[in-house]
C-alpha atoms as a PDB file:
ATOM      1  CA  UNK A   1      22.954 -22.251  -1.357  1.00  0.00           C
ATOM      2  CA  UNK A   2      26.691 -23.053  -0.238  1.00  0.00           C
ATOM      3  CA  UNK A   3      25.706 -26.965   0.156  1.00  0.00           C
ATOM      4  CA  UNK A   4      24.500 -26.808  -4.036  1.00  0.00           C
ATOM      5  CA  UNK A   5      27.997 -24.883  -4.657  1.00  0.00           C
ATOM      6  CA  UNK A   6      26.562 -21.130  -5.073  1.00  0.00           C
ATOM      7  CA  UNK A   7      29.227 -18.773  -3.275  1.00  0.00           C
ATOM      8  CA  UNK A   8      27.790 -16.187  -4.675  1.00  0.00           C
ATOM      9  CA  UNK A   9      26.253 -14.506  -1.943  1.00  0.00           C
ATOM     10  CA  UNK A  10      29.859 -13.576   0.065  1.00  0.00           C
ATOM     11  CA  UNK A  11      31.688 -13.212  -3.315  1.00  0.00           C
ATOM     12  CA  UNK A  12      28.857 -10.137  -4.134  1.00  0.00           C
ATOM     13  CA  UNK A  13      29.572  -8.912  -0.022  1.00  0.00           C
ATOM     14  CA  UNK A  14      33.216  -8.790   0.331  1.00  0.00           C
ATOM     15  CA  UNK A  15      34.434  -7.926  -3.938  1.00  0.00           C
ATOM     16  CA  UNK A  16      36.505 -10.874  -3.860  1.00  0.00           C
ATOM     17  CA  UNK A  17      36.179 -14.956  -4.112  1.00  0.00           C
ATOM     18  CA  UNK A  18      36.636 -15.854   0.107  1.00  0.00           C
ATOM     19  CA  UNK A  19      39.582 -18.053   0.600  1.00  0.00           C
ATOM     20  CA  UNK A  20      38.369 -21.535   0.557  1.00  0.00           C
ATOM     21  CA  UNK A  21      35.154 -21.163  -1.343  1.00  0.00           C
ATOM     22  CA  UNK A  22      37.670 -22.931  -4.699  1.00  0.00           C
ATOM     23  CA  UNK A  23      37.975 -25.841  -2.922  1.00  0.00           C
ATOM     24  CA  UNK A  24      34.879 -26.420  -1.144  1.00  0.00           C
ATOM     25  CA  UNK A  25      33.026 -25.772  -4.622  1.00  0.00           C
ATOM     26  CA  UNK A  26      35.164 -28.593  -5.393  1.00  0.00           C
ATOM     27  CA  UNK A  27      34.369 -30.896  -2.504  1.00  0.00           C
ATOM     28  CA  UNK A  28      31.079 -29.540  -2.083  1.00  0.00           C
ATOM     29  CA  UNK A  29      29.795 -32.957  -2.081  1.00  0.00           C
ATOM     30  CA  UNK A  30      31.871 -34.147   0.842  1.00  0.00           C
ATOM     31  CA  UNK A  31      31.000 -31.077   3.028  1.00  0.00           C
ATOM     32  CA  UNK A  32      27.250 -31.259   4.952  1.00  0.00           C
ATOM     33  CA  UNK A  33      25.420 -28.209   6.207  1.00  0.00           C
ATOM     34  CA  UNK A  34      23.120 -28.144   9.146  1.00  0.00           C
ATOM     35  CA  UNK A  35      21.552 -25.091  10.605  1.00  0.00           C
ATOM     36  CA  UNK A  36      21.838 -25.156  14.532  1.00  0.00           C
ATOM     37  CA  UNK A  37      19.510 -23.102  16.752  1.00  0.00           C
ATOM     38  CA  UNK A  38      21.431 -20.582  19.667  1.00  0.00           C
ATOM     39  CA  UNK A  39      19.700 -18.647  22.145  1.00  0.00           C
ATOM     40  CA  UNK A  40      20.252 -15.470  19.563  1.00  0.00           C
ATOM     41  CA  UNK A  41      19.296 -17.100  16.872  1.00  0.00           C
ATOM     42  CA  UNK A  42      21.085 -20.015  14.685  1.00  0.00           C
ATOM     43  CA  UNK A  43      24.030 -20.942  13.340  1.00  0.00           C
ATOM     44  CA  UNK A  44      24.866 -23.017  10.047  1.00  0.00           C
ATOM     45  CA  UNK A  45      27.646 -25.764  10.803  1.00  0.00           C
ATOM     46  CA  UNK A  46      29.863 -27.179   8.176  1.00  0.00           C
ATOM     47  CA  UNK A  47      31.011 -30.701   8.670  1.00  0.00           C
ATOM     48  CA  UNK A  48      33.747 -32.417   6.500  1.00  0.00           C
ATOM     49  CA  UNK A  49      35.909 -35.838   6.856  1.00  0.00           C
ATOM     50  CA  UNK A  50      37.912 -34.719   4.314  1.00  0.00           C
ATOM     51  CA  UNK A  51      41.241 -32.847   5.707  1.00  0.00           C
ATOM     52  CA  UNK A  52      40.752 -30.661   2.533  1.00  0.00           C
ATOM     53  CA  UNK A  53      37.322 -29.520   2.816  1.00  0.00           C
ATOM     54  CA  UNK A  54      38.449 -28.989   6.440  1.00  0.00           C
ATOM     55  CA  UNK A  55      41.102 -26.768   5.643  1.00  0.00           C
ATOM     56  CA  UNK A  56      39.250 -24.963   2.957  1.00  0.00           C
ATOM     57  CA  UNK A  57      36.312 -24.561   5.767  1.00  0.00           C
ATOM     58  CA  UNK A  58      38.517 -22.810   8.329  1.00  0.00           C
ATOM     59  CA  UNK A  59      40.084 -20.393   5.514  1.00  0.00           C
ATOM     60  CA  UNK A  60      36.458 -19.517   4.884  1.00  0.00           C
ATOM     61  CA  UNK A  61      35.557 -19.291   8.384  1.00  0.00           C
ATOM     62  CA  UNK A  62      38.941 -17.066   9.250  1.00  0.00           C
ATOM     63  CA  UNK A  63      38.103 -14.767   6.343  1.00  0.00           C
ATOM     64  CA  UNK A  64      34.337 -14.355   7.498  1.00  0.00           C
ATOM     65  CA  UNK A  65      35.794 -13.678  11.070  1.00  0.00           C
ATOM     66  CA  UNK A  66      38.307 -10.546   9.844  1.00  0.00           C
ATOM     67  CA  UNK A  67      35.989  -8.931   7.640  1.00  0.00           C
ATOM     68  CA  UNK A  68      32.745  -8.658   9.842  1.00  0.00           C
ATOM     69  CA  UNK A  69      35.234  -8.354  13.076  1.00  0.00           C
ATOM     70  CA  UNK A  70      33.103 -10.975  14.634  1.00  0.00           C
ATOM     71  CA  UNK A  71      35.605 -11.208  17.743  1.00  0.00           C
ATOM     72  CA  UNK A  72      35.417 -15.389  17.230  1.00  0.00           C
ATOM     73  CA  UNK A  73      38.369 -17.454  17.865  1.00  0.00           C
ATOM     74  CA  UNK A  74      40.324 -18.009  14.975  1.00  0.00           C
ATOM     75  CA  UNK A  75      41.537 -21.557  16.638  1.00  0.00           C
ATOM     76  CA  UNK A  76      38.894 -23.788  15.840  1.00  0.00           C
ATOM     77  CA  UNK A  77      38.049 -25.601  19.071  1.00  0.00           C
ATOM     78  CA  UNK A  78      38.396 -30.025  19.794  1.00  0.00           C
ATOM     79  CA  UNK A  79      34.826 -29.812  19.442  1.00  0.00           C
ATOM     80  CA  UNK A  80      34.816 -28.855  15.326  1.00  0.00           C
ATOM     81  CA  UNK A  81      36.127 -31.978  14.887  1.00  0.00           C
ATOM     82  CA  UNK A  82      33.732 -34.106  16.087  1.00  0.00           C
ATOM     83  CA  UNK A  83      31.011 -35.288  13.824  1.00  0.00           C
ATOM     84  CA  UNK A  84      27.507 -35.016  15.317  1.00  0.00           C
END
């Protein structure tokens, strides 16, 4: 859904348009999606060249983080910014 531009999912969750989700509807063409498996699951991964999208990524990401009180770093790691 987010890699077509529907947000609509979080916006319905939290009440409220997550920061970020403007501009990567914007850029939605320059940000790629891959799901990831994890030994609890999976895990979608955003990837982005653009600093933009990037930004707009990690405001998403920090937001996700408070509200469902994940407990992930909010200090994205070398390793998010290397394109697999």
């Amino acid at each position: 859904m987010f890699s077509a531009g529907n947000f609509d999912v979080p916006m319905f969750i939290h009440d409220t348009t997550p920061p970020g989700v403007p501009m990567m509807k914007k850029l939605q063409s320059e940000i790629h999606y891959r799901y990831q498996e994890t030994d609890t699951g999976g895990k979608v991964v955003m990837d982005a060249v653009n600093p933009e999208a990037v930004k707009a990524i990690h405001e998403f990401f920090r937001f996700q983080i408070t509200e469902h009180q994940t407990g992930d770093t909010m200090k994205p790691s070398r390793d998010d910014f290397k394109r697999q």
